[in-house]
N, C-alpha and C. Protein backbone atom coordinates (compact mmCIF):
# COMPACT_ATOMS: atom_id res chain seq x y z
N UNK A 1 24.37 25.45 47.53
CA UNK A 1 25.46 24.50 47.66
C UNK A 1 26.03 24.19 46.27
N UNK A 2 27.68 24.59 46.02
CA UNK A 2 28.08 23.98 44.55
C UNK A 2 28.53 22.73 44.45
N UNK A 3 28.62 22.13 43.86
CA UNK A 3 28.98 21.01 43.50
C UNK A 3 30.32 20.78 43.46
N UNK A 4 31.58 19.64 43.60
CA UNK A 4 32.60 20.02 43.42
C UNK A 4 32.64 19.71 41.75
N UNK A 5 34.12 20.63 41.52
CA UNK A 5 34.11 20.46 39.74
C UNK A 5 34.27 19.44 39.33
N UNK A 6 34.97 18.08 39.76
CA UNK A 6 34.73 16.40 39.04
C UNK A 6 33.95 16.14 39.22
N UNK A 7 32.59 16.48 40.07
CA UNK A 7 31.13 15.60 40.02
C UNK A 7 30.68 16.34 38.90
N UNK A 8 30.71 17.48 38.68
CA UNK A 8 30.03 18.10 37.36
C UNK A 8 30.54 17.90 36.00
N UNK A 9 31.86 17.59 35.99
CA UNK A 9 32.13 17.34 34.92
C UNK A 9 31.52 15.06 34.64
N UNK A 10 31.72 14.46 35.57
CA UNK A 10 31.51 13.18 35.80
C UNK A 10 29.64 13.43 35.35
N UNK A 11 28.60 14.02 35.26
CA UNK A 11 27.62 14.49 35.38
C UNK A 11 27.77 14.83 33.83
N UNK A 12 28.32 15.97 33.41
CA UNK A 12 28.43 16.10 32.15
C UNK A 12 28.90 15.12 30.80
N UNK A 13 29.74 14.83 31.40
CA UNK A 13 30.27 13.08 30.96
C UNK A 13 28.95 12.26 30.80
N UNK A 14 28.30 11.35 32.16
CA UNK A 14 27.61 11.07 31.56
C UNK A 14 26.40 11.36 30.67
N UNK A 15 25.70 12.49 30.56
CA UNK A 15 24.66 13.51 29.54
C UNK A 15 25.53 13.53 28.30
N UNK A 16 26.59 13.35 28.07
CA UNK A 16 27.03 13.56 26.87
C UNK A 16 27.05 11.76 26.08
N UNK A 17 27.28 11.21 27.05
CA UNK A 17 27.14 9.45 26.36
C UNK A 17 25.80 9.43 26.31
N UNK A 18 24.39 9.77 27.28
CA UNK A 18 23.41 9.29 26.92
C UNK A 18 22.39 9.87 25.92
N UNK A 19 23.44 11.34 25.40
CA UNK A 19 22.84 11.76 24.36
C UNK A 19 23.84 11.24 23.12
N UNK A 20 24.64 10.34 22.95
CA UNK A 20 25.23 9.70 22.15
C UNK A 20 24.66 8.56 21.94
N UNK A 21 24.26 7.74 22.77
CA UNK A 21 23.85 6.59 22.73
C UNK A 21 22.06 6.85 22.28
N UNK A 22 21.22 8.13 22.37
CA UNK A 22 20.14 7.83 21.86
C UNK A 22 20.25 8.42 20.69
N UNK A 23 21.58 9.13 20.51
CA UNK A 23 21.38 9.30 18.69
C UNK A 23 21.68 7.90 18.29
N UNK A 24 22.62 7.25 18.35
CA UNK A 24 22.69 5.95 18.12
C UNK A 24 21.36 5.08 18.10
N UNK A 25 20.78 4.99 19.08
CA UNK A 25 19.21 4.37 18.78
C UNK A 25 18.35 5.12 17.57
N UNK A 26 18.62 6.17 17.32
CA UNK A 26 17.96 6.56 16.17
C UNK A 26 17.94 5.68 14.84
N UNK A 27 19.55 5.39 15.11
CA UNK A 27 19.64 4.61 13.34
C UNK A 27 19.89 3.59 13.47
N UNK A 28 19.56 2.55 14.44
CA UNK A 28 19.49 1.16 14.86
C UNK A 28 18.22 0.91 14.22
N UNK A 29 17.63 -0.27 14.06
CA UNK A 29 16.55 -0.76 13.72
C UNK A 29 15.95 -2.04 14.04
N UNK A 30 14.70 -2.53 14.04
CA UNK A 30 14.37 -3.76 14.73
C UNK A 30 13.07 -4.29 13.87
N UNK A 31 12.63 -5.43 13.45
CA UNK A 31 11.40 -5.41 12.71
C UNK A 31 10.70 -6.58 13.73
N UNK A 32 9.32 -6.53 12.92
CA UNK A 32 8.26 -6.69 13.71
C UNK A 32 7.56 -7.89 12.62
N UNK A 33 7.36 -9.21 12.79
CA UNK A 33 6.39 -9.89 11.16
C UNK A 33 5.62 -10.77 11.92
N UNK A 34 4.60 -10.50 11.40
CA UNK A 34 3.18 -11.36 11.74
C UNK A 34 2.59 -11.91 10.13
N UNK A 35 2.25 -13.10 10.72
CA UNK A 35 2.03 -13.62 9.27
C UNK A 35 0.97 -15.24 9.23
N UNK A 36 0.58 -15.18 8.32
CA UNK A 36 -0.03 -16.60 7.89
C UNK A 36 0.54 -17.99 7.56
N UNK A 37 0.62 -18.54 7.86
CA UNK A 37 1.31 -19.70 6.43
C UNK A 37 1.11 -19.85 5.81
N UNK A 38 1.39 -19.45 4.32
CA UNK A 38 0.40 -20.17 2.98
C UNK A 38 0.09 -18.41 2.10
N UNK A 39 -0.15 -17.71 3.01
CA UNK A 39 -0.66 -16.51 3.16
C UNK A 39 0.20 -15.25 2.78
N UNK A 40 0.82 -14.88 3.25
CA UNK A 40 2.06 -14.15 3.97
C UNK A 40 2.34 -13.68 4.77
N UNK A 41 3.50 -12.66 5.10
CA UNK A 41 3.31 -11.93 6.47
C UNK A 41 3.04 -10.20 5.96
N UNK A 42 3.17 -9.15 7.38
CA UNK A 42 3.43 -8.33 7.14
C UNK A 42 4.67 -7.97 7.90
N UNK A 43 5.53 -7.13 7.57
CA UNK A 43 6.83 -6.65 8.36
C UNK A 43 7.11 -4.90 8.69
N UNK A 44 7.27 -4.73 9.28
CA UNK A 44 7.20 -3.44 10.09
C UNK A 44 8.59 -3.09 10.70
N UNK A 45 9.56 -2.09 10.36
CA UNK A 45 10.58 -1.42 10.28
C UNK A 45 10.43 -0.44 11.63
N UNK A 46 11.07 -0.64 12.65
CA UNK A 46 11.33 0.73 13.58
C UNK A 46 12.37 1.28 14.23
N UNK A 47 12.67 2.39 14.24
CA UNK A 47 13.81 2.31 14.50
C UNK A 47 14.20 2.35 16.25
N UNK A 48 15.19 2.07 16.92
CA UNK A 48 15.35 2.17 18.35
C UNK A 48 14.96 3.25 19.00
N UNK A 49 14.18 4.70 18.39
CA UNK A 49 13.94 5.90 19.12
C UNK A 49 12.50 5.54 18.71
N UNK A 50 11.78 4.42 18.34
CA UNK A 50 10.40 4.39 17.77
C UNK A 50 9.75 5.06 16.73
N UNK A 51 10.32 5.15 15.77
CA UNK A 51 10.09 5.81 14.52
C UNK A 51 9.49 4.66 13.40
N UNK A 52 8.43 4.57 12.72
CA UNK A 52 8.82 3.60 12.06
C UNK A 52 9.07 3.96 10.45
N UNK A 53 9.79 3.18 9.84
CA UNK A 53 10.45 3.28 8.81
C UNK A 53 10.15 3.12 7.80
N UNK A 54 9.26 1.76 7.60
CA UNK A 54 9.49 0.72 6.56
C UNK A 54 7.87 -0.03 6.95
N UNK A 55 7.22 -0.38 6.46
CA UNK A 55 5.71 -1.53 6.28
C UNK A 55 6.33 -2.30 5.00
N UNK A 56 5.92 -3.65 5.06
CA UNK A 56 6.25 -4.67 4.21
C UNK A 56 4.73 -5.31 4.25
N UNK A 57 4.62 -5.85 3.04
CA UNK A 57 2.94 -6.46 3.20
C UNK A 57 2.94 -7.41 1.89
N UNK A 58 3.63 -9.35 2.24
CA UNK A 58 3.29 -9.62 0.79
C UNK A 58 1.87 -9.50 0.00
N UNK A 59 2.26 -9.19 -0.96
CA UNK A 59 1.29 -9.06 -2.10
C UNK A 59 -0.32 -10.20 -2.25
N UNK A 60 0.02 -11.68 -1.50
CA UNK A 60 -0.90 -12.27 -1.47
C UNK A 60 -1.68 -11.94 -0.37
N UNK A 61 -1.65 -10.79 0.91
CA UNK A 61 -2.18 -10.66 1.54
C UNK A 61 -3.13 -9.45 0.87
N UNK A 62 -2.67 -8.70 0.25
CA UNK A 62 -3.53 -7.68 -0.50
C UNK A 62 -4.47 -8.35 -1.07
N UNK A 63 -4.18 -9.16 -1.70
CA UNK A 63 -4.94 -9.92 -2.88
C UNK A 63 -6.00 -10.78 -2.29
N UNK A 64 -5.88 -11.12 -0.84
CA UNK A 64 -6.95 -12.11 -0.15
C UNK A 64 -8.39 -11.25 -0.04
N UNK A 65 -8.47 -9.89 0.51
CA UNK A 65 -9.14 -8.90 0.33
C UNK A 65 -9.67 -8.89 1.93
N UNK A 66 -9.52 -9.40 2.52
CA UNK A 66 -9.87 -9.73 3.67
C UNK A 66 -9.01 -8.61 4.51
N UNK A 67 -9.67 -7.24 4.43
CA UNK A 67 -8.83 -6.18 5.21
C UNK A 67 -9.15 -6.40 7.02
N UNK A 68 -10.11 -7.18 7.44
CA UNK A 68 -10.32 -7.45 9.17
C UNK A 68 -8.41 -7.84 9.20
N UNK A 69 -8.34 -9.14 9.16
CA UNK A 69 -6.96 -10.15 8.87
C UNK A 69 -5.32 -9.15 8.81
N UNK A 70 -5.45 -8.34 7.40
CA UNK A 70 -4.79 -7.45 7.41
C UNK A 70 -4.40 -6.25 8.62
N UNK A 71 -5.80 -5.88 9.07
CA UNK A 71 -5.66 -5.13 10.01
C UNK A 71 -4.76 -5.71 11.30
N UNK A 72 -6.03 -6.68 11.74
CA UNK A 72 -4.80 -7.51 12.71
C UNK A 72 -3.46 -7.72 12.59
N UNK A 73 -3.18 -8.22 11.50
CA UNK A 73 -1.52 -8.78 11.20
C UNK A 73 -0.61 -7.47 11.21
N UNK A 74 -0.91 -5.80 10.53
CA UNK A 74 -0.54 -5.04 10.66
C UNK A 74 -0.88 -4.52 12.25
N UNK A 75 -1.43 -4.54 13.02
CA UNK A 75 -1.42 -4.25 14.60
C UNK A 75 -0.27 -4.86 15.13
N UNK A 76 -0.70 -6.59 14.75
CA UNK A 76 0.53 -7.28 15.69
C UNK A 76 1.70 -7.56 15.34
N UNK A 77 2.25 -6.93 14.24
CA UNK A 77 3.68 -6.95 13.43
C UNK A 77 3.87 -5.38 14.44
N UNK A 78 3.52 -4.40 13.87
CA UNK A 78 4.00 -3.25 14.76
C UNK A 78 3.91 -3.14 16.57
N UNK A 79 3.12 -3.74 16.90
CA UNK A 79 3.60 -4.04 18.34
C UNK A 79 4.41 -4.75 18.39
N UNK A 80 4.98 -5.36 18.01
CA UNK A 80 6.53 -6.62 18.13
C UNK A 80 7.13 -5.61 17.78
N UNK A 81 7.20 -4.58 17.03
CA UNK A 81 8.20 -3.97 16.36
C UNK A 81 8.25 -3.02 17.67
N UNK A 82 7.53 -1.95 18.01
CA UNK A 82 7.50 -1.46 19.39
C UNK A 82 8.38 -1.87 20.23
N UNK A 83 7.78 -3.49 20.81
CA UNK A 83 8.53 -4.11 22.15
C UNK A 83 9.81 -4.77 21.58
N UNK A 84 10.12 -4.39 20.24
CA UNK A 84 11.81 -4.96 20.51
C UNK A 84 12.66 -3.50 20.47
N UNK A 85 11.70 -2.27 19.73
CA UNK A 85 12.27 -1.08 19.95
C UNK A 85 12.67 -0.70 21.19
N UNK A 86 11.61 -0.92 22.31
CA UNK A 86 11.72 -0.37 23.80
C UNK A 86 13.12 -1.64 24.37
N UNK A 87 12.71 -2.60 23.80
CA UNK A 87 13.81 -3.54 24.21
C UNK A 87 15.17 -3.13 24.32
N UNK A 88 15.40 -2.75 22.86
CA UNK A 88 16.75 -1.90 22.55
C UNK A 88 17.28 -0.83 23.32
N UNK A 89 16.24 -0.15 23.26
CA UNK A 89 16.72 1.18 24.18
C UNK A 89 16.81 0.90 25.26
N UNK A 90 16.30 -0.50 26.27
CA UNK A 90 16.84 -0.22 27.59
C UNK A 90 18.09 -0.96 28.06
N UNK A 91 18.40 -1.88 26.65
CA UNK A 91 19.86 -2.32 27.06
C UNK A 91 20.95 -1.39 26.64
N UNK A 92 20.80 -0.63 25.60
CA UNK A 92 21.90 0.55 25.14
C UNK A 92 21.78 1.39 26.01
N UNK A 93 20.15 1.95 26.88
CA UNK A 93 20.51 3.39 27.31
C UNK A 93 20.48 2.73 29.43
N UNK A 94 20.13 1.51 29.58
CA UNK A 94 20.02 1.31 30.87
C UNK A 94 20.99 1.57 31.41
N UNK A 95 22.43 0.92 31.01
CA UNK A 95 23.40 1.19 32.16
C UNK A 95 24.06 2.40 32.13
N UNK A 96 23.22 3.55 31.20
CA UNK A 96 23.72 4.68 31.46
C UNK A 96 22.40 5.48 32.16
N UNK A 97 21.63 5.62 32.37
CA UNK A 97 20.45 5.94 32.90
C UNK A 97 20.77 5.96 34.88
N UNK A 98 21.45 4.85 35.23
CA UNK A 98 21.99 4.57 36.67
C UNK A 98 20.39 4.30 37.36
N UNK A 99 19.57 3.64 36.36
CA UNK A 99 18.44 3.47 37.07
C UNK A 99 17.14 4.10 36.97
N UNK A 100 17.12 5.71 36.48
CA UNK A 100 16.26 5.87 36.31
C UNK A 100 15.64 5.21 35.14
N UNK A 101 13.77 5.60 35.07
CA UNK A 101 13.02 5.28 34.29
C UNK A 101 13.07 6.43 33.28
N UNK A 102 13.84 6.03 31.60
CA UNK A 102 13.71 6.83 30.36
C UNK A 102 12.45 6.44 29.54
């Protein structure tokens, strides 16, 4: 069975925006900071296709020596950074998706 030629091109149309719109998430970005008071934070760079970019770590957290702390704060800065990445992508790529799961 063929398709008629405006559903394929309407079809092609949209594959061509939703491969526009996830190059676009490529160079979007979102950060992620978990932090102390007194202390500092750490900050974590990703970009909307989940890449990450960038780690930020003030200097007084190095200096505490306390790498358990560090570890944590670097876990839960990059999971924020994650869930605002996935965030991004499903409001830029949802209403072109028509529903499916990307």
């Amino acid at each position: 069975m063929e398709l008629p030629k405006n559903m394929l091109q309407q079809i092609q149309q949209m594959q061509d925006a939703l491969i526009e719109a996830q190059q676009a998430l490529s160079e979007e970005t979102v950060a992620g900071t978990a932090g102390l008071p007194g202390v500092g934070a750490v900050t974590i760079t990703v970009t909307g296709d989940q890449r990450c970019t960038q780690v930020s770590i003030d200097p007084p957290l190095l200096a505490s020596g306390d790498a358990e702390m560090l570890q944590d704060l670097v876990l839960t800065a990059l999971n924020t950074a994650l869930e605002s990445s996935r965030a991004l992508a499903l409001e830029r790529l949802g209403p072109l998706s028509g529903g499916m799961n990307l």
